[in-house]
C-alpha atoms as a PDB file:
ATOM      1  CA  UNK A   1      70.877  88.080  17.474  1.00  0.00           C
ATOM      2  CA  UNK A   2      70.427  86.483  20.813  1.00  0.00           C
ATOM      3  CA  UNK A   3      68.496  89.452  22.509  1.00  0.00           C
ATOM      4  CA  UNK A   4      71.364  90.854  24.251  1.00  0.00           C
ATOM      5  CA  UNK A   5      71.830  87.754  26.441  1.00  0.00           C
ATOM      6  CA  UNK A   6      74.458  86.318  27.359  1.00  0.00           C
ATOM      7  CA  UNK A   7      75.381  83.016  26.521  1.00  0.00           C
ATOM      8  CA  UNK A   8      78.032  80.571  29.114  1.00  0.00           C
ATOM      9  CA  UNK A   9      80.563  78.120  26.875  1.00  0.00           C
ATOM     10  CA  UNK A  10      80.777  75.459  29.327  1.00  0.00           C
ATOM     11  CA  UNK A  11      83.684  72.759  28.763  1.00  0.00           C
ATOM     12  CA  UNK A  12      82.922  69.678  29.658  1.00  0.00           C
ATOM     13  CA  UNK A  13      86.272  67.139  30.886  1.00  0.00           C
ATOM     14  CA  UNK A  14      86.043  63.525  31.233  1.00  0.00           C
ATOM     15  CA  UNK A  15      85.957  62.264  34.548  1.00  0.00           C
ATOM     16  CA  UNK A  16      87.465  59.350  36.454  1.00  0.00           C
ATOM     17  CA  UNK A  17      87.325  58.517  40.098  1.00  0.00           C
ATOM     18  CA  UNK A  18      90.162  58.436  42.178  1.00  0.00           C
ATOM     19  CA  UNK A  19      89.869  55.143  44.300  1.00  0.00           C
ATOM     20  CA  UNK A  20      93.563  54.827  45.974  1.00  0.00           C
ATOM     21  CA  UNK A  21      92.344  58.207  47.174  1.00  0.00           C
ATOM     22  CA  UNK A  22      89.212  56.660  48.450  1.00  0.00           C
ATOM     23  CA  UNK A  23      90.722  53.326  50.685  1.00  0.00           C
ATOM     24  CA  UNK A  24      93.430  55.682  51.635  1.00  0.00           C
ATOM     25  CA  UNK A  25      90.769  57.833  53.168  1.00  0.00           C
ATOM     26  CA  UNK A  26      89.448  54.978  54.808  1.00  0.00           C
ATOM     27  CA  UNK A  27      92.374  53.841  56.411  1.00  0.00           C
ATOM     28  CA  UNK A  28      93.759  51.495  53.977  1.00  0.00           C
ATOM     29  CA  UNK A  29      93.046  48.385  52.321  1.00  0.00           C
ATOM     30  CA  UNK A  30      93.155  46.396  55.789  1.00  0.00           C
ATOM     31  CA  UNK A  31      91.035  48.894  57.408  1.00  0.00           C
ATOM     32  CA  UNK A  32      88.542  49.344  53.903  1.00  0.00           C
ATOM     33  CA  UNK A  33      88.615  45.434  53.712  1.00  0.00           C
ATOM     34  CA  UNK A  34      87.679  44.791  57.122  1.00  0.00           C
ATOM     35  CA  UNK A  35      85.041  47.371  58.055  1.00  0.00           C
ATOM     36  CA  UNK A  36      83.006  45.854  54.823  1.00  0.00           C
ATOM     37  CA  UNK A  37      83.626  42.607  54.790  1.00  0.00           C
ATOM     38  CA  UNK A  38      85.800  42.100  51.356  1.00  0.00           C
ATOM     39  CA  UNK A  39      88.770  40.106  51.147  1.00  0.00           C
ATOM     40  CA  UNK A  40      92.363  42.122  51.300  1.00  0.00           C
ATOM     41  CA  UNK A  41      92.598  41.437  47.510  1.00  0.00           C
ATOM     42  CA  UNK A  42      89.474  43.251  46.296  1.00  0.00           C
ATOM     43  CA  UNK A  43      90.691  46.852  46.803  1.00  0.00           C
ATOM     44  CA  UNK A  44      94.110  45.970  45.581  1.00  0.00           C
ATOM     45  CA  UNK A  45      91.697  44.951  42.261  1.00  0.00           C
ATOM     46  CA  UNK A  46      89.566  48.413  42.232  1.00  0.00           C
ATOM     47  CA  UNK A  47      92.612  50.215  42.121  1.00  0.00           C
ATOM     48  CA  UNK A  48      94.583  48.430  39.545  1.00  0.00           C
ATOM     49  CA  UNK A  49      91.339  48.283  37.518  1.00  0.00           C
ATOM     50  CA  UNK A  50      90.771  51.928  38.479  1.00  0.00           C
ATOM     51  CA  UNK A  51      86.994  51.463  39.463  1.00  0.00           C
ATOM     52  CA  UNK A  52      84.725  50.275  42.040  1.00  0.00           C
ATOM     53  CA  UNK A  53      81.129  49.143  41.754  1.00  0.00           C
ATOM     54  CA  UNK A  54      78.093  51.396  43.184  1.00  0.00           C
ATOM     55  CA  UNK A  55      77.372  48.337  45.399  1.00  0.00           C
ATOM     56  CA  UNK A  56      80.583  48.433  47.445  1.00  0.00           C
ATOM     57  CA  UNK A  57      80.367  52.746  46.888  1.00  0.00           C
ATOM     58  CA  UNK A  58      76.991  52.518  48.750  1.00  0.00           C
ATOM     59  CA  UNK A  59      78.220  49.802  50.984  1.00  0.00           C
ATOM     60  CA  UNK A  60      81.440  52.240  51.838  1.00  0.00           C
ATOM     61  CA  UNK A  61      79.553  55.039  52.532  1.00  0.00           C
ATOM     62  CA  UNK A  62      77.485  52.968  55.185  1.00  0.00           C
ATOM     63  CA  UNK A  63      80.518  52.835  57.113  1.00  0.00           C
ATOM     64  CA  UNK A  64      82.496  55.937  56.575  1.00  0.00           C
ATOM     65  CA  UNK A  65      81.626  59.550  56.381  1.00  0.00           C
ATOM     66  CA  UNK A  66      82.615  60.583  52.776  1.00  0.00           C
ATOM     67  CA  UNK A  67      81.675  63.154  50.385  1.00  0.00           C
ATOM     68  CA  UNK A  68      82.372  61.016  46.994  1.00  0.00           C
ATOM     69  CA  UNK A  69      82.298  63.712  44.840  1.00  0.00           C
ATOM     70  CA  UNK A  70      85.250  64.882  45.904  1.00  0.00           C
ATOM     71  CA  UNK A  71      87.050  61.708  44.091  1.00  0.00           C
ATOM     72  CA  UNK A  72      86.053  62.364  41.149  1.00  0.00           C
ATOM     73  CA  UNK A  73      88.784  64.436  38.776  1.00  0.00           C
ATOM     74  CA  UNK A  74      89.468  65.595  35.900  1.00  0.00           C
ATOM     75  CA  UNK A  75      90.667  62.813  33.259  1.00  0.00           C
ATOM     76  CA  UNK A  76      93.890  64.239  31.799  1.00  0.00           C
ATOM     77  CA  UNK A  77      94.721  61.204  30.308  1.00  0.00           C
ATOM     78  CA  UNK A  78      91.514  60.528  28.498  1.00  0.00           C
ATOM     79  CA  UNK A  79      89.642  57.772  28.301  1.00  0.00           C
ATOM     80  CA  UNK A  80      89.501  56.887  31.910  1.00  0.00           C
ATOM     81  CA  UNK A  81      93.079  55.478  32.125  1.00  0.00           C
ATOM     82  CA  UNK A  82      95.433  55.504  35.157  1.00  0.00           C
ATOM     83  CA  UNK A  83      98.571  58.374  34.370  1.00  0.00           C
ATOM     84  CA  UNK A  84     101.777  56.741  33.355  1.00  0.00           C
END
């Protein structure tokens, strides 16, 4: 049917991006907050909201040598939401 080739199934998974992961990689909110000029509150906010904006991404990245795709997981939880 398919001329003997083979066909891959590939599953595709929600994703969500770890961002405690990301300020703890860049040596904490005081450190994150200070090297890019945000107040002490704002990554406190990314992480309860569980995102960050591609403006303060790029603006992280200017600072800090980072490979972001390695923040980004699976979503177990679906939908995008923090784990209980």
């Amino acid at each position: 049917m398919f001329g003997g080739q083979c066909q891959q199934v590939i599953k595709l998974f929600d994703m969500k991006f770890n961002v405690k992961q990301l300020i703890d990689d860049c040596g904490g909110v005081a450190n994150l907050s200070k090297t890019i000029g945000v107040s002490r509150t704002t990554p406190y906010r990314w992480i309860q909201q569980d995102m960050i904006t591609t403006t303060k991404l790029s603006e992280i990245k200017k600072h800090f040598t980072l490979d972001v795709d390695l923040y980004f997981e699976e979503d177990k939880n679906g939908n995008g939401k923090p784990g209980a």
